[in-house]
C-alpha atoms as a PDB file:
ATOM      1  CA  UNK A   1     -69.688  -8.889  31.714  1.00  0.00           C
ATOM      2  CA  UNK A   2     -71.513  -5.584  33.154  1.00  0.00           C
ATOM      3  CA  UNK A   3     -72.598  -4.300  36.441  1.00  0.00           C
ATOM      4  CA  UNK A   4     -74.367  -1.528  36.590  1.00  0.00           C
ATOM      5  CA  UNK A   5     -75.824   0.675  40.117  1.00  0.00           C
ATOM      6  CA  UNK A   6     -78.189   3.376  38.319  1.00  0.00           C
ATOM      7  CA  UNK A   7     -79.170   4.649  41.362  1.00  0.00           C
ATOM      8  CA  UNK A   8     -75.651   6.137  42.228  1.00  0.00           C
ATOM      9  CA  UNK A   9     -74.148   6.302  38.034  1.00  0.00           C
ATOM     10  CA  UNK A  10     -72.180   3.372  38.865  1.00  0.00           C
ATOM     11  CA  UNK A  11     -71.385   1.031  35.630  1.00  0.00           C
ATOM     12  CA  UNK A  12     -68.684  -1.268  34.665  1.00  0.00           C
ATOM     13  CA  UNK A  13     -68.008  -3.235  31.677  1.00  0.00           C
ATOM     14  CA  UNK A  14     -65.299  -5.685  31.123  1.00  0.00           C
ATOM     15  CA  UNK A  15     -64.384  -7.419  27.963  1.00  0.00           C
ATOM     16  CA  UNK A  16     -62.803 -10.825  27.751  1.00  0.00           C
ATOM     17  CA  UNK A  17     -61.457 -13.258  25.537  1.00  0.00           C
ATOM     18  CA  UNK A  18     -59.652 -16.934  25.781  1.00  0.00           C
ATOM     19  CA  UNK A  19     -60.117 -16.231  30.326  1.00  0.00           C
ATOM     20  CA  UNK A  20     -58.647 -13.149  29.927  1.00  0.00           C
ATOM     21  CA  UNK A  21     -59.425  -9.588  30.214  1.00  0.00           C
ATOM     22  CA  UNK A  22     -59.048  -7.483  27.001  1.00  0.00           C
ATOM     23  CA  UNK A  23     -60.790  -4.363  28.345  1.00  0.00           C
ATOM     24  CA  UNK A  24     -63.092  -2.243  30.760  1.00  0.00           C
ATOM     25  CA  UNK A  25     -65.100   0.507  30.474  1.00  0.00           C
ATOM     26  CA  UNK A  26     -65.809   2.464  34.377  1.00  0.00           C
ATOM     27  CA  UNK A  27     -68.416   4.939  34.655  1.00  0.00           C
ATOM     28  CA  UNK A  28     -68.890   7.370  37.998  1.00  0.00           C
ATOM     29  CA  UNK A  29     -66.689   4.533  40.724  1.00  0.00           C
ATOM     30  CA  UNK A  30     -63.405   3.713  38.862  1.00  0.00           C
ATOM     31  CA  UNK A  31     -61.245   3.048  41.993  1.00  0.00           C
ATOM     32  CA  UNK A  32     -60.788  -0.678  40.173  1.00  0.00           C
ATOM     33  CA  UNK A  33     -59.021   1.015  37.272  1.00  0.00           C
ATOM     34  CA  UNK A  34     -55.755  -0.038  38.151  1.00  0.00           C
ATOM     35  CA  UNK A  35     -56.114  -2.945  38.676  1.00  0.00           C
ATOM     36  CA  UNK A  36     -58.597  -4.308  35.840  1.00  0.00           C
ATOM     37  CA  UNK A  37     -55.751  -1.907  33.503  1.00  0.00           C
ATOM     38  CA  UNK A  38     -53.176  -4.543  35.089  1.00  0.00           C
ATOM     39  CA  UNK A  39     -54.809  -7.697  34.351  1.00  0.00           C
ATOM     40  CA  UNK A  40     -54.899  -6.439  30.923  1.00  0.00           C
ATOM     41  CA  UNK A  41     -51.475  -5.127  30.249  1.00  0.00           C
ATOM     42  CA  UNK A  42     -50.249  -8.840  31.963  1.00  0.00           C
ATOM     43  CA  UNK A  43     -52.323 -11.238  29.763  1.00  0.00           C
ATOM     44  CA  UNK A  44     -53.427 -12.834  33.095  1.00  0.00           C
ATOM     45  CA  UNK A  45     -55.430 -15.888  33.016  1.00  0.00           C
ATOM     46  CA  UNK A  46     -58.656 -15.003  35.102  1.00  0.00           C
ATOM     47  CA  UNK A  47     -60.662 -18.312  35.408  1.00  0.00           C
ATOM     48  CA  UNK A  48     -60.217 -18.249  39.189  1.00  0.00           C
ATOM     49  CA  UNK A  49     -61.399 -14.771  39.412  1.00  0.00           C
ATOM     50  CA  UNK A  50     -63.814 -14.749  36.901  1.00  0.00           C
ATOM     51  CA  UNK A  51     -67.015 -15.092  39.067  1.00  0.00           C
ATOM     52  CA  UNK A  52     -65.936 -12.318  40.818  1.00  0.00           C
ATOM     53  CA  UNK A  53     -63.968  -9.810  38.737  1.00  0.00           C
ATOM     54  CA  UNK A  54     -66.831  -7.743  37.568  1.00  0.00           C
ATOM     55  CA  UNK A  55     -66.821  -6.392  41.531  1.00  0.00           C
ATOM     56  CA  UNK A  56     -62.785  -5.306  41.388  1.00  0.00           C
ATOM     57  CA  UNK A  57     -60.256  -6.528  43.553  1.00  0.00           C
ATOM     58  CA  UNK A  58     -61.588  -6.726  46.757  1.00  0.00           C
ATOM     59  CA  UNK A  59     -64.055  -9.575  45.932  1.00  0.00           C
ATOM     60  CA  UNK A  60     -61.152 -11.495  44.115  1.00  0.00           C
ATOM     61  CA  UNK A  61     -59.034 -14.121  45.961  1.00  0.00           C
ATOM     62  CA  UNK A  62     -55.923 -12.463  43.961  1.00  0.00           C
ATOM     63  CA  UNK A  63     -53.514 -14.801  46.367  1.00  0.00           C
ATOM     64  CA  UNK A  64     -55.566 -18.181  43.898  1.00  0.00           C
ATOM     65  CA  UNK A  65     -54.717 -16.210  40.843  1.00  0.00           C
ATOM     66  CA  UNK A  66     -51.150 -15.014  41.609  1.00  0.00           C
ATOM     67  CA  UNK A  67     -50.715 -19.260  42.522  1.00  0.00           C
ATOM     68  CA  UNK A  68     -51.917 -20.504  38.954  1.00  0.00           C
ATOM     69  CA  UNK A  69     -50.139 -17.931  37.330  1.00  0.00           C
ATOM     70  CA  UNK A  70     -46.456 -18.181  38.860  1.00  0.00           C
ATOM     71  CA  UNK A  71     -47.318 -22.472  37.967  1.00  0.00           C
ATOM     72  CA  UNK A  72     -47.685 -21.588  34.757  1.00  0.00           C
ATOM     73  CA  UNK A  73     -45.181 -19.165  34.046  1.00  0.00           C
ATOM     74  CA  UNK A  74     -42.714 -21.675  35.588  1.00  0.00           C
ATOM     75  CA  UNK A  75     -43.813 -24.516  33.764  1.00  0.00           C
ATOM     76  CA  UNK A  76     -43.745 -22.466  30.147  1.00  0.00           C
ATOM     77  CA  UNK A  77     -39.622 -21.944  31.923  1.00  0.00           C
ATOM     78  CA  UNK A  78     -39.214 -25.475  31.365  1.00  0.00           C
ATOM     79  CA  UNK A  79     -40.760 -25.487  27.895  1.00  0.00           C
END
């Protein structure tokens, strides 16, 4: 997934696999560096983000993901 503002040197690149995100490359903005570096250290399932995760945070309804992900977690509890 890449987005990419020549005008002002602004390029990201994100790398997923199995709805999540395995890596990023930032050029010139990389204010979203923390948190793309967190959804990969956390092995976070990103199909309700994924539409919008190539614009960082911000554009993300992280309150969705953060909801599907405690589910989950609470369900593989149980297991």
């Amino acid at each position: 997934m890449t987005y990419q503002q020549t005008s002002i040197n602004h390029y990201h690149r994100l790398y997923l696999r199995d709805n999540k995100l395995v890596g990023a490359v930032l050029y010139g903005e990389v204010n979203e560096g923390g948190f793309y570096s967190e959804l990969v250290n956390s092995s976070t399932d990103i199909t309700a983000i994924r539409e919008h995760l190539i614009y960082g945070a911000a554009y993300c309804d992280l309150n969705t993901l953060n909801s599907r992900n405690i589910a989950k977690d609470a369900v593989e509890e149980v297991l």
